[in-house]
PDB file of N, CA and C in Angstrom:
ATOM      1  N   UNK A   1      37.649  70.723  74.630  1.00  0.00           N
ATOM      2  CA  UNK A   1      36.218  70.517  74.620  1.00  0.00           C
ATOM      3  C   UNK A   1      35.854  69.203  75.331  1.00  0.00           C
ATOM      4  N   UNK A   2      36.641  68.390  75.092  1.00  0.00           N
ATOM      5  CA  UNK A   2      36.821  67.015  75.692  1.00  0.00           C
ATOM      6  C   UNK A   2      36.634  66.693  77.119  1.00  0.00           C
ATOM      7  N   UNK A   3      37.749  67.910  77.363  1.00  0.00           N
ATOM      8  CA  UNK A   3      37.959  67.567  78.957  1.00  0.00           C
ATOM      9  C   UNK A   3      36.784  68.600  79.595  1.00  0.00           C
ATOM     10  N   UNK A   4      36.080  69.484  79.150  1.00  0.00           N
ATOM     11  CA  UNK A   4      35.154  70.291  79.504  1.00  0.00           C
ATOM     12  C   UNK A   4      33.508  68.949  79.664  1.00  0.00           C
ATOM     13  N   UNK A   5      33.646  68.399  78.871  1.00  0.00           N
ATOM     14  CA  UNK A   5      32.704  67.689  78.998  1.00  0.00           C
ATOM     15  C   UNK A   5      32.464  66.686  80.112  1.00  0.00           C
ATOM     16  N   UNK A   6      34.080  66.065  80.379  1.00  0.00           N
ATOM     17  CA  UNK A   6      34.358  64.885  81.429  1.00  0.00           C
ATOM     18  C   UNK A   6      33.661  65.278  82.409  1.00  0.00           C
ATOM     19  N   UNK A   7      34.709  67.275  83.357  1.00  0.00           N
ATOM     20  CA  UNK A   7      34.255  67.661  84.416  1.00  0.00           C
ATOM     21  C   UNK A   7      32.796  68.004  84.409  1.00  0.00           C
ATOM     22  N   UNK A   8      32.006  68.187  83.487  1.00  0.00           N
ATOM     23  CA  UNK A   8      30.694  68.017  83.750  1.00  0.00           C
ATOM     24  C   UNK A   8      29.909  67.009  84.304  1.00  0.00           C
ATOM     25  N   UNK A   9      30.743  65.999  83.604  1.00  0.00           N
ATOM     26  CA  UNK A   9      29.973  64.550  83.886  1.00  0.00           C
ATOM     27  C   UNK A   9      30.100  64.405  85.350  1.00  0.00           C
ATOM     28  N   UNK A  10      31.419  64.691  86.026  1.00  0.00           N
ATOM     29  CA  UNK A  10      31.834  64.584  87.347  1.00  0.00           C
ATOM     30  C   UNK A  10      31.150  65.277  87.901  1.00  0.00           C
ATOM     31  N   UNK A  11      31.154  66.232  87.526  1.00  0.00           N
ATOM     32  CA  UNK A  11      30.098  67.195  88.246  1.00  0.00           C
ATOM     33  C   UNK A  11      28.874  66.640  88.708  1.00  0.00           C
ATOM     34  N   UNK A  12      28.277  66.192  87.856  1.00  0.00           N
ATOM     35  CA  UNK A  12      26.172  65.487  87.593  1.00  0.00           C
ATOM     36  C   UNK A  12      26.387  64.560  88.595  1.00  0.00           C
ATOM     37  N   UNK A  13      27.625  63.582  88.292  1.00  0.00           N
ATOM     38  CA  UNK A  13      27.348  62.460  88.861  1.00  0.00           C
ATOM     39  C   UNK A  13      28.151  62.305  90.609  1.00  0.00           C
ATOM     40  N   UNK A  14      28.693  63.507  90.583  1.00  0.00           N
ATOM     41  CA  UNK A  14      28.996  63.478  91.995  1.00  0.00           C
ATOM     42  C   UNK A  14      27.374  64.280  92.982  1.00  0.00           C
ATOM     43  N   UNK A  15      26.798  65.298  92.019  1.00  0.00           N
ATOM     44  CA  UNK A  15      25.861  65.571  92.885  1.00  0.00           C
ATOM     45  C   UNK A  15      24.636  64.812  92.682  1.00  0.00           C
ATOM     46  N   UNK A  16      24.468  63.716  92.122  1.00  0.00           N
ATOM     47  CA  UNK A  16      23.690  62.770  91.963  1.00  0.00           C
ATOM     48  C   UNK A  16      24.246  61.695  93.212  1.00  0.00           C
ATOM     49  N   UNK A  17      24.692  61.204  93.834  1.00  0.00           N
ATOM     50  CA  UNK A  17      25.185  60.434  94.360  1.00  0.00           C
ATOM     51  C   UNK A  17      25.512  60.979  95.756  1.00  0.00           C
ATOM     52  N   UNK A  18      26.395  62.291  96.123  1.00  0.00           N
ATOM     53  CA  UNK A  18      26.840  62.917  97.506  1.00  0.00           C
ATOM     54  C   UNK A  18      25.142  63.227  98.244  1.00  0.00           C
ATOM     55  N   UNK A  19      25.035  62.730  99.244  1.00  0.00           N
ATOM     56  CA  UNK A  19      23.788  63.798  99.713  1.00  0.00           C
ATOM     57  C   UNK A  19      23.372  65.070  99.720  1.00  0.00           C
ATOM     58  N   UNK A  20      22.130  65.408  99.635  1.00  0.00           N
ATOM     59  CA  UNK A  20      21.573  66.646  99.739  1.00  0.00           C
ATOM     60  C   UNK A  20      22.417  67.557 101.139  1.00  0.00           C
ATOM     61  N   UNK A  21      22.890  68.481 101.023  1.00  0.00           N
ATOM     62  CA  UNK A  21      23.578  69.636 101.809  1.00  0.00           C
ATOM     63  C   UNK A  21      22.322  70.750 102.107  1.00  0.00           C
ATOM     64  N   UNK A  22      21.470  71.271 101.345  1.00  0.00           N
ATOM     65  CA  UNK A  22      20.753  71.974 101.526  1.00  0.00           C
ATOM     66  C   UNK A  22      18.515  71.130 101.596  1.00  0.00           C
ATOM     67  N   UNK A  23      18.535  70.634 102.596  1.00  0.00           N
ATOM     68  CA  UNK A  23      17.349  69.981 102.990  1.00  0.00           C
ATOM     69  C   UNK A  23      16.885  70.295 104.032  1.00  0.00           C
ATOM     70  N   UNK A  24      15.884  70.804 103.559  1.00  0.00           N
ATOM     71  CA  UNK A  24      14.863  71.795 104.278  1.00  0.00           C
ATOM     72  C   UNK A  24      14.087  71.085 105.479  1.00  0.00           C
ATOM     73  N   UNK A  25      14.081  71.564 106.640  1.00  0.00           N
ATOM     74  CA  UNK A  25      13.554  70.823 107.862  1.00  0.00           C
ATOM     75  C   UNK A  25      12.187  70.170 107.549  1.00  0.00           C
ATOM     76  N   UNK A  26      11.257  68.954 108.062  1.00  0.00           N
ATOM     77  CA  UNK A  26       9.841  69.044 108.213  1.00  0.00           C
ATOM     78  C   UNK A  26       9.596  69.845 108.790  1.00  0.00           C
ATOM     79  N   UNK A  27       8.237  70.253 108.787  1.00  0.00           N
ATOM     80  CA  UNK A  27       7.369  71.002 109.510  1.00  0.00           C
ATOM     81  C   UNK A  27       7.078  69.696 110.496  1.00  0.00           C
ATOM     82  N   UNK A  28       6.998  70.533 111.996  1.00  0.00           N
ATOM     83  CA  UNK A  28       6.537  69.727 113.130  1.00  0.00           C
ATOM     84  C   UNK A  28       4.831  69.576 113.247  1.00  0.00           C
ATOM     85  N   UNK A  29       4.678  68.048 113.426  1.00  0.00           N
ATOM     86  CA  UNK A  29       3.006  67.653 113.500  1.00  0.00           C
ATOM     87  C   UNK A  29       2.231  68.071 114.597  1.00  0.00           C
ATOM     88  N   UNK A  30       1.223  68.678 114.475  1.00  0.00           N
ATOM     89  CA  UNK A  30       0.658  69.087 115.542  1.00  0.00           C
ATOM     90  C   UNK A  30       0.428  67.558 116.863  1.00  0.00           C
ATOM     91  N   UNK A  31       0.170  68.140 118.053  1.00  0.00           N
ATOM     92  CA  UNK A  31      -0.303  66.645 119.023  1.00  0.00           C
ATOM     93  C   UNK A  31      -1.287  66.539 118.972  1.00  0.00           C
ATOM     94  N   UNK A  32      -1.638  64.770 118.819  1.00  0.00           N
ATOM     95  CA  UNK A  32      -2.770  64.605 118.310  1.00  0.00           C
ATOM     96  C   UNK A  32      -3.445  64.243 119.902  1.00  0.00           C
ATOM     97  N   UNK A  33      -4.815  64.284 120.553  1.00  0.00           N
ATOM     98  CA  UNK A  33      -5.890  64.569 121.314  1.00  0.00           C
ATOM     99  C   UNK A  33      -5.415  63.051 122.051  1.00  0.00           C
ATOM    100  N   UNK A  34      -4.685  62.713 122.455  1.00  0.00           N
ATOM    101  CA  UNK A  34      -4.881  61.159 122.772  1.00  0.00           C
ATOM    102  C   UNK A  34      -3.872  61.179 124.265  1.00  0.00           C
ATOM    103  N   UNK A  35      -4.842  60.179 125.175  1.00  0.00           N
ATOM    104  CA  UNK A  35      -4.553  60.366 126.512  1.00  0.00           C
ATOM    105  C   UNK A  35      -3.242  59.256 126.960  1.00  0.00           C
ATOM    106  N   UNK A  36      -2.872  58.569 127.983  1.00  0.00           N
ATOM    107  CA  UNK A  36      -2.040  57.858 128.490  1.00  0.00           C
ATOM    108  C   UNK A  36      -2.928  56.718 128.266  1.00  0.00           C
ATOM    109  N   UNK A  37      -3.918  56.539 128.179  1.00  0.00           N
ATOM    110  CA  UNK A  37      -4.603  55.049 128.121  1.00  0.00           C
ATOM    111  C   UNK A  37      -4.493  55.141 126.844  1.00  0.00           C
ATOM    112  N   UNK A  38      -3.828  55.902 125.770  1.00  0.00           N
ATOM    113  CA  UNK A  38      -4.072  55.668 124.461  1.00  0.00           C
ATOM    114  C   UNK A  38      -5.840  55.533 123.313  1.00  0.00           C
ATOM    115  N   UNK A  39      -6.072  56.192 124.391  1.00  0.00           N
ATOM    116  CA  UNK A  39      -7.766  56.756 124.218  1.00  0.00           C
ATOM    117  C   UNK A  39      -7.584  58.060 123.551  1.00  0.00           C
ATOM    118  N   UNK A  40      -8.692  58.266 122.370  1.00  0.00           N
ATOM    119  CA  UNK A  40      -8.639  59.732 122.150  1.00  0.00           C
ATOM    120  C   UNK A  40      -9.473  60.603 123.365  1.00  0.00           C
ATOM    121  N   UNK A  41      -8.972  61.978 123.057  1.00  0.00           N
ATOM    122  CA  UNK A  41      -9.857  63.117 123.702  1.00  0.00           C
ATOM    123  C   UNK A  41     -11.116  62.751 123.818  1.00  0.00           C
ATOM    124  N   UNK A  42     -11.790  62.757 122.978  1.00  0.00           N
ATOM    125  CA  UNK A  42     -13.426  62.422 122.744  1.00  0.00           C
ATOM    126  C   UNK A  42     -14.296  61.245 123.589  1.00  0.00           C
ATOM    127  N   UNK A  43     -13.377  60.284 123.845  1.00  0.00           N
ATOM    128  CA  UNK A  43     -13.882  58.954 124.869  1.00  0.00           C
ATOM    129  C   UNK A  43     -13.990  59.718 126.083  1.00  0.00           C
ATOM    130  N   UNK A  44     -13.163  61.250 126.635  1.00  0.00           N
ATOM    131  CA  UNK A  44     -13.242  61.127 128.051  1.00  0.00           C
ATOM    132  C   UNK A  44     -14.292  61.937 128.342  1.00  0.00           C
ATOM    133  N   UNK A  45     -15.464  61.928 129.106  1.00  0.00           N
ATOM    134  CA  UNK A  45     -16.447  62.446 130.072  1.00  0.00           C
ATOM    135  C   UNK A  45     -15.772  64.198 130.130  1.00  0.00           C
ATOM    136  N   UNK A  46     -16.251  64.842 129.924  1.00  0.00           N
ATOM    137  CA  UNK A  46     -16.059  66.575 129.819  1.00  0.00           C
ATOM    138  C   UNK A  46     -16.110  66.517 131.522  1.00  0.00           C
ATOM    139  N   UNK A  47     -17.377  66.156 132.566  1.00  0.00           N
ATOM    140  CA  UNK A  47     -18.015  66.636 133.554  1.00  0.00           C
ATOM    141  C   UNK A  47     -16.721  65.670 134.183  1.00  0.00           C
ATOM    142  N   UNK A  48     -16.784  64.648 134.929  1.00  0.00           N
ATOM    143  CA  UNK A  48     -15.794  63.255 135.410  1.00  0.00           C
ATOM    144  C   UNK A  48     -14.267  63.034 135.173  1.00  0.00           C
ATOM    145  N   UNK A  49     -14.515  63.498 133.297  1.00  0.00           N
ATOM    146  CA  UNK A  49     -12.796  62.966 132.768  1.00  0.00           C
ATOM    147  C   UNK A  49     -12.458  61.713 132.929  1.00  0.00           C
ATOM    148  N   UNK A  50     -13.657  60.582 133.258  1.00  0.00           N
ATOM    149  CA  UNK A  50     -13.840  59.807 133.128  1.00  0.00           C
ATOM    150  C   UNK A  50     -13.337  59.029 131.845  1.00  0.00           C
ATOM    151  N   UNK A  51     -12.711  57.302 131.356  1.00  0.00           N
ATOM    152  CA  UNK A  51     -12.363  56.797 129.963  1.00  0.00           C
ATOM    153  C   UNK A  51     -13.874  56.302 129.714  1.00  0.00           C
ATOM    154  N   UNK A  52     -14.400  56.453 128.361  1.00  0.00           N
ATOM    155  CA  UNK A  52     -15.727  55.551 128.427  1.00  0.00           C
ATOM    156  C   UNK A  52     -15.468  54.320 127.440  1.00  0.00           C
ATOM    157  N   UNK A  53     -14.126  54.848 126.795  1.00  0.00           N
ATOM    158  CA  UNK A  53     -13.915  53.276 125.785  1.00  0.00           C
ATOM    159  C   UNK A  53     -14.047  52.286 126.659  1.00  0.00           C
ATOM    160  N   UNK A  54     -14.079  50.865 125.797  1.00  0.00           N
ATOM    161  CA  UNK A  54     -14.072  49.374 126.375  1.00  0.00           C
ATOM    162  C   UNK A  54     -12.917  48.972 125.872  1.00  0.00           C
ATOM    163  N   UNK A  55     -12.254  48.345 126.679  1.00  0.00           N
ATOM    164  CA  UNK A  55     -10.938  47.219 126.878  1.00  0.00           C
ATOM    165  C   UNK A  55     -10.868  45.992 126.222  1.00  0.00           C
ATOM    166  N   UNK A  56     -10.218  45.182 126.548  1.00  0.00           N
ATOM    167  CA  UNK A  56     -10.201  43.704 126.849  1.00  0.00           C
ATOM    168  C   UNK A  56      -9.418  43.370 127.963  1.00  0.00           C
ATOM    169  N   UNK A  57     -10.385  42.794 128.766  1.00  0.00           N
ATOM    170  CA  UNK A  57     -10.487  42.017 129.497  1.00  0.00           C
ATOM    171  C   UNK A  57      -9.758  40.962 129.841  1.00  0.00           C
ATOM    172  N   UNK A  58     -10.000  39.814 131.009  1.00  0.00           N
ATOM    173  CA  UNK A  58      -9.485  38.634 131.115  1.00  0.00           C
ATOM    174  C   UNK A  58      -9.657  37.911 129.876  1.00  0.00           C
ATOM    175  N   UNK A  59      -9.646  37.089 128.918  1.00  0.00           N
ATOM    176  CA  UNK A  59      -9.015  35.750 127.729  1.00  0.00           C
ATOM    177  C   UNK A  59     -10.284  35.061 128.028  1.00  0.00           C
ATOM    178  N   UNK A  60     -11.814  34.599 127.137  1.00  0.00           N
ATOM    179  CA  UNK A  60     -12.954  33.721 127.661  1.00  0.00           C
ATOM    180  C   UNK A  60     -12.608  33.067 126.572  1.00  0.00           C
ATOM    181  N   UNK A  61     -11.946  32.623 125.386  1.00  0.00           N
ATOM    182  CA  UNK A  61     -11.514  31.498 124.581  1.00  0.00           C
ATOM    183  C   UNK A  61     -10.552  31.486 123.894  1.00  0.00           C
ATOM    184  N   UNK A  62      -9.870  30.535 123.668  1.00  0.00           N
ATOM    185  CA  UNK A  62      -8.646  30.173 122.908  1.00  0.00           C
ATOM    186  C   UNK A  62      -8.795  29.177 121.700  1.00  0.00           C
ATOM    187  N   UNK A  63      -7.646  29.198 121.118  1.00  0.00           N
ATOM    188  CA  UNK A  63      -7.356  28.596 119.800  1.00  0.00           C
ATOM    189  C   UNK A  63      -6.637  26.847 120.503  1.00  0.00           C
ATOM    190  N   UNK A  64      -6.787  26.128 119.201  1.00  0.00           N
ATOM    191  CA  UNK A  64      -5.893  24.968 119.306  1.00  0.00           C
ATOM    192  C   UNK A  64      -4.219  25.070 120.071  1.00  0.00           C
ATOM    193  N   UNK A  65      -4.003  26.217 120.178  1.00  0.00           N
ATOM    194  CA  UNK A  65      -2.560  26.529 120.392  1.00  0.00           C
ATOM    195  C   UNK A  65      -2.412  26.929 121.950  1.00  0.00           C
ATOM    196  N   UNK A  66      -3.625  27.491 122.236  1.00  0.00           N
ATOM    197  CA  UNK A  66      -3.899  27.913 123.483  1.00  0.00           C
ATOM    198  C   UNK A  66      -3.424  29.801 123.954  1.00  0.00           C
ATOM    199  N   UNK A  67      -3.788  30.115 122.378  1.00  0.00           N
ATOM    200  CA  UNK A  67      -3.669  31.890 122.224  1.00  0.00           C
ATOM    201  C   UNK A  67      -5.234  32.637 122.459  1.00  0.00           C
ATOM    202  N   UNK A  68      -5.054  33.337 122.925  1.00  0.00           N
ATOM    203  CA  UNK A  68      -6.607  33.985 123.401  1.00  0.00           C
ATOM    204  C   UNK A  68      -6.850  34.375 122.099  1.00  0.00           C
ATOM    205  N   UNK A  69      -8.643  33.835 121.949  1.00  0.00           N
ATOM    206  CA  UNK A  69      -9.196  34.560 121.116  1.00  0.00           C
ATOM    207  C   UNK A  69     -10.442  35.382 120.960  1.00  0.00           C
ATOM    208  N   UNK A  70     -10.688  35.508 122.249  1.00  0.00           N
ATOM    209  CA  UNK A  70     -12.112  36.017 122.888  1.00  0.00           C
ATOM    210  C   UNK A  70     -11.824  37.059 124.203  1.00  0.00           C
ATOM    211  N   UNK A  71     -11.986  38.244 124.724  1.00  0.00           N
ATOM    212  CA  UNK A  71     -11.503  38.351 125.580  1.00  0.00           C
ATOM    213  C   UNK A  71     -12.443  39.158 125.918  1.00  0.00           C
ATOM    214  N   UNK A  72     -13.046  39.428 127.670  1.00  0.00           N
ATOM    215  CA  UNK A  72     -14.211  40.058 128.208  1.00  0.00           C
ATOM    216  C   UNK A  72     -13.945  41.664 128.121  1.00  0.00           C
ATOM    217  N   UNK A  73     -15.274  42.079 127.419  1.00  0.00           N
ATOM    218  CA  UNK A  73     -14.706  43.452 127.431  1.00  0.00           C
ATOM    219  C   UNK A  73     -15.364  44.774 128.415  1.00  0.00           C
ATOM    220  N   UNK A  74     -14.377  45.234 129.110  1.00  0.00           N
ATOM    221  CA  UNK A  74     -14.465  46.005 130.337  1.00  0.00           C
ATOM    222  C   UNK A  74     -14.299  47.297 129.893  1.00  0.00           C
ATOM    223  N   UNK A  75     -14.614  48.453 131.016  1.00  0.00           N
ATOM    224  CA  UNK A  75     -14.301  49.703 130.905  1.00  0.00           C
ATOM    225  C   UNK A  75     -13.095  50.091 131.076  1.00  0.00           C
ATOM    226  N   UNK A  76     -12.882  50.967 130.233  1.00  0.00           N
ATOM    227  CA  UNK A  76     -10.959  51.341 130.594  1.00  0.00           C
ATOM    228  C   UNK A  76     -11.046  51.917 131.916  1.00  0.00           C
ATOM    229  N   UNK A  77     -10.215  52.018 132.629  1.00  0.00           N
ATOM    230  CA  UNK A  77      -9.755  52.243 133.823  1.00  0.00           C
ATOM    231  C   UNK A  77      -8.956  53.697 134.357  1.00  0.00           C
ATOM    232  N   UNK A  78      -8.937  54.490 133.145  1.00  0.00           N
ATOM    233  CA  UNK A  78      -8.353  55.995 133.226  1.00  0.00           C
ATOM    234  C   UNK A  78      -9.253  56.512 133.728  1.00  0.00           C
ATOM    235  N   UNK A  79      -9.368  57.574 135.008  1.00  0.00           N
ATOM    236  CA  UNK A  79      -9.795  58.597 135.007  1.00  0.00           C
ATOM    237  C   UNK A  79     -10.263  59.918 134.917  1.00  0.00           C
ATOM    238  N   UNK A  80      -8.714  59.993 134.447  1.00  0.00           N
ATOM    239  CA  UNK A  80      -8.690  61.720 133.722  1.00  0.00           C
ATOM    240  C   UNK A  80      -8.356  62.094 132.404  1.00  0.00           C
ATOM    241  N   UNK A  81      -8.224  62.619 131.330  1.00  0.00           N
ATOM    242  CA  UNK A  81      -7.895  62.831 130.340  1.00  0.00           C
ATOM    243  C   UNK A  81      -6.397  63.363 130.818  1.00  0.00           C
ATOM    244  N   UNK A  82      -5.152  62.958 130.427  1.00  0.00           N
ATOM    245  CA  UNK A  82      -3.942  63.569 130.785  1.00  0.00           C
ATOM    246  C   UNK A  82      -3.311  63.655 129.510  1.00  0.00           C
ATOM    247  N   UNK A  83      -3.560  64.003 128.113  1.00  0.00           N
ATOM    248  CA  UNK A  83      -2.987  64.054 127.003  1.00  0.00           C
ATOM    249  C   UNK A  83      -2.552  65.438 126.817  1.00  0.00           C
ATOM    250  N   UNK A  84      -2.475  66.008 125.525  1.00  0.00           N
ATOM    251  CA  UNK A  84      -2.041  67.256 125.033  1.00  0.00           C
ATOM    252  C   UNK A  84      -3.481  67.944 125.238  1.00  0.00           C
ATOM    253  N   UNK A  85      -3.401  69.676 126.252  1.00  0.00           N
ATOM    254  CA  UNK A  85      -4.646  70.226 126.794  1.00  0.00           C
ATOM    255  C   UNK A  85      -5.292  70.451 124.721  1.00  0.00           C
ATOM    256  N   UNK A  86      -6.456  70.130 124.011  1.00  0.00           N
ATOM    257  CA  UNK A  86      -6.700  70.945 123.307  1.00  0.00           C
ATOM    258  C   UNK A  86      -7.337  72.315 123.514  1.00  0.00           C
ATOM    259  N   UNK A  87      -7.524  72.627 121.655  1.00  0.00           N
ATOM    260  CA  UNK A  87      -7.688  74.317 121.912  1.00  0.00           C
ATOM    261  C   UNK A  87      -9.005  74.470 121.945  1.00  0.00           C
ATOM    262  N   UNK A  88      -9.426  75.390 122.970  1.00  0.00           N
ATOM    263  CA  UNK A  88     -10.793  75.603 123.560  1.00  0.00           C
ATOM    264  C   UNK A  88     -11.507  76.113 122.139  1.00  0.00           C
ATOM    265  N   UNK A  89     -12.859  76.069 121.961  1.00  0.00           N
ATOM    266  CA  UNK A  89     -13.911  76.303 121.107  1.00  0.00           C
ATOM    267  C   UNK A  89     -14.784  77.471 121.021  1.00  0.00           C
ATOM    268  N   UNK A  90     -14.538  78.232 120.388  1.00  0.00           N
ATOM    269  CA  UNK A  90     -15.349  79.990 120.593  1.00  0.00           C
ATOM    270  C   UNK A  90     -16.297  79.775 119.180  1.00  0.00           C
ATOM    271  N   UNK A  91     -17.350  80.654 120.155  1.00  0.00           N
ATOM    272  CA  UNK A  91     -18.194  80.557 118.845  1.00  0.00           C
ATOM    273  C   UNK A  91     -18.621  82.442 118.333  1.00  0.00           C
ATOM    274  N   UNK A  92     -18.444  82.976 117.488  1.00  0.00           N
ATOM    275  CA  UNK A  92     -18.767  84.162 117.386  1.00  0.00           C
ATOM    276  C   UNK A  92     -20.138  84.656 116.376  1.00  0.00           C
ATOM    277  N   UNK A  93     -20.419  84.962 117.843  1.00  0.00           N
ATOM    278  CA  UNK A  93     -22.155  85.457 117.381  1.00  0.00           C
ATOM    279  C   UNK A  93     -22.503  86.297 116.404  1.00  0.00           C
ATOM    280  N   UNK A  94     -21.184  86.926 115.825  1.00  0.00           N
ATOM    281  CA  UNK A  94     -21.265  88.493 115.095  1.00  0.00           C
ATOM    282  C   UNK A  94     -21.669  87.525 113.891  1.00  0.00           C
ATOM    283  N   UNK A  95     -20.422  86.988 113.544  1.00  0.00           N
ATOM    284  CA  UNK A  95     -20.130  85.891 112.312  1.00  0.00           C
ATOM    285  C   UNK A  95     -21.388  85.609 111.727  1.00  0.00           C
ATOM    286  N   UNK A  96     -22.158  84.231 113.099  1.00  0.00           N
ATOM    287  CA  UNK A  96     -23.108  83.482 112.742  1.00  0.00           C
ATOM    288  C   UNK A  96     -24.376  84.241 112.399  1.00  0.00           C
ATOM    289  N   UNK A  97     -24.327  85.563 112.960  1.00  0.00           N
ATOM    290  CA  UNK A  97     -25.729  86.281 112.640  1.00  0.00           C
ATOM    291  C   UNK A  97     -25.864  86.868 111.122  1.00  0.00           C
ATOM    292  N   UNK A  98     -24.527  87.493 110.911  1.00  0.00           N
ATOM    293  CA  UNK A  98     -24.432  87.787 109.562  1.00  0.00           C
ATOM    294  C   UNK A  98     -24.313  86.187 108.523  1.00  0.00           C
ATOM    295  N   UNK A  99     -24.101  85.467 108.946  1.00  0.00           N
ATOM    296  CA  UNK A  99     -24.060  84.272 107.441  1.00  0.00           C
ATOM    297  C   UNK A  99     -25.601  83.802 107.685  1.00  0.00           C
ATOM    298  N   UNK A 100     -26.692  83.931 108.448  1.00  0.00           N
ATOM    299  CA  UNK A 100     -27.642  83.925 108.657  1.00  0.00           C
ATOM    300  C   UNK A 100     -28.257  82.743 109.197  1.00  0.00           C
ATOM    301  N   UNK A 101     -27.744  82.145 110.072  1.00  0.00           N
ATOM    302  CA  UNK A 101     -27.656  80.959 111.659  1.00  0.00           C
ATOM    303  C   UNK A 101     -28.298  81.708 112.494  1.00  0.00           C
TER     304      UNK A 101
END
């Protein structure tokens, strides 16, 4: 009875301790809307693809140390949206007529 008990213990405490063998993958995150300038989707111009966020600029003041702490703020400089294409937007008329839109 004795020794029935030990190999239990060995048992618990080896699979308490050895890593998990059976661990189930993540699920992969969808891509999120964000371009090479590190701009989201939404900043870029639909018509242009133009960036419309603002930057920083050249440094207009510093600290005692001489670390920028002010800096002029400009238009980003991307032209096109080049991120992950998102998924186009349908609207269904059947739907909206029956929920009463």
């Amino acid at each position: 009875m004795l020794a029935g008990a030990f190999i239990l213990a060995i048992g618990i405490l080896l699979g308490r301790l050895l890593p998990e063998r059976r661990k189930e993958p993540r699920p992969l995150k969808s891509p999120r809307p964000v371009c090479g300038c590190t701009h989201h989707y939404s900043m870029h111009d639909p018509e242009t693809g133009a960036c419309n966020e603002v930057v920083n600029g050249k440094p207009l003041r510093f600290d005692r140390f001489e670390e920028p702490i002010q800096w002029e703020q400009v238009g980003c400089a991307c032209l096109r949206y080049s991120g992950p294409e998102p998924l186009p937007t349908y609207i269904a008329t059947e739907i909206a007529r029956e929920a009463g839109e």
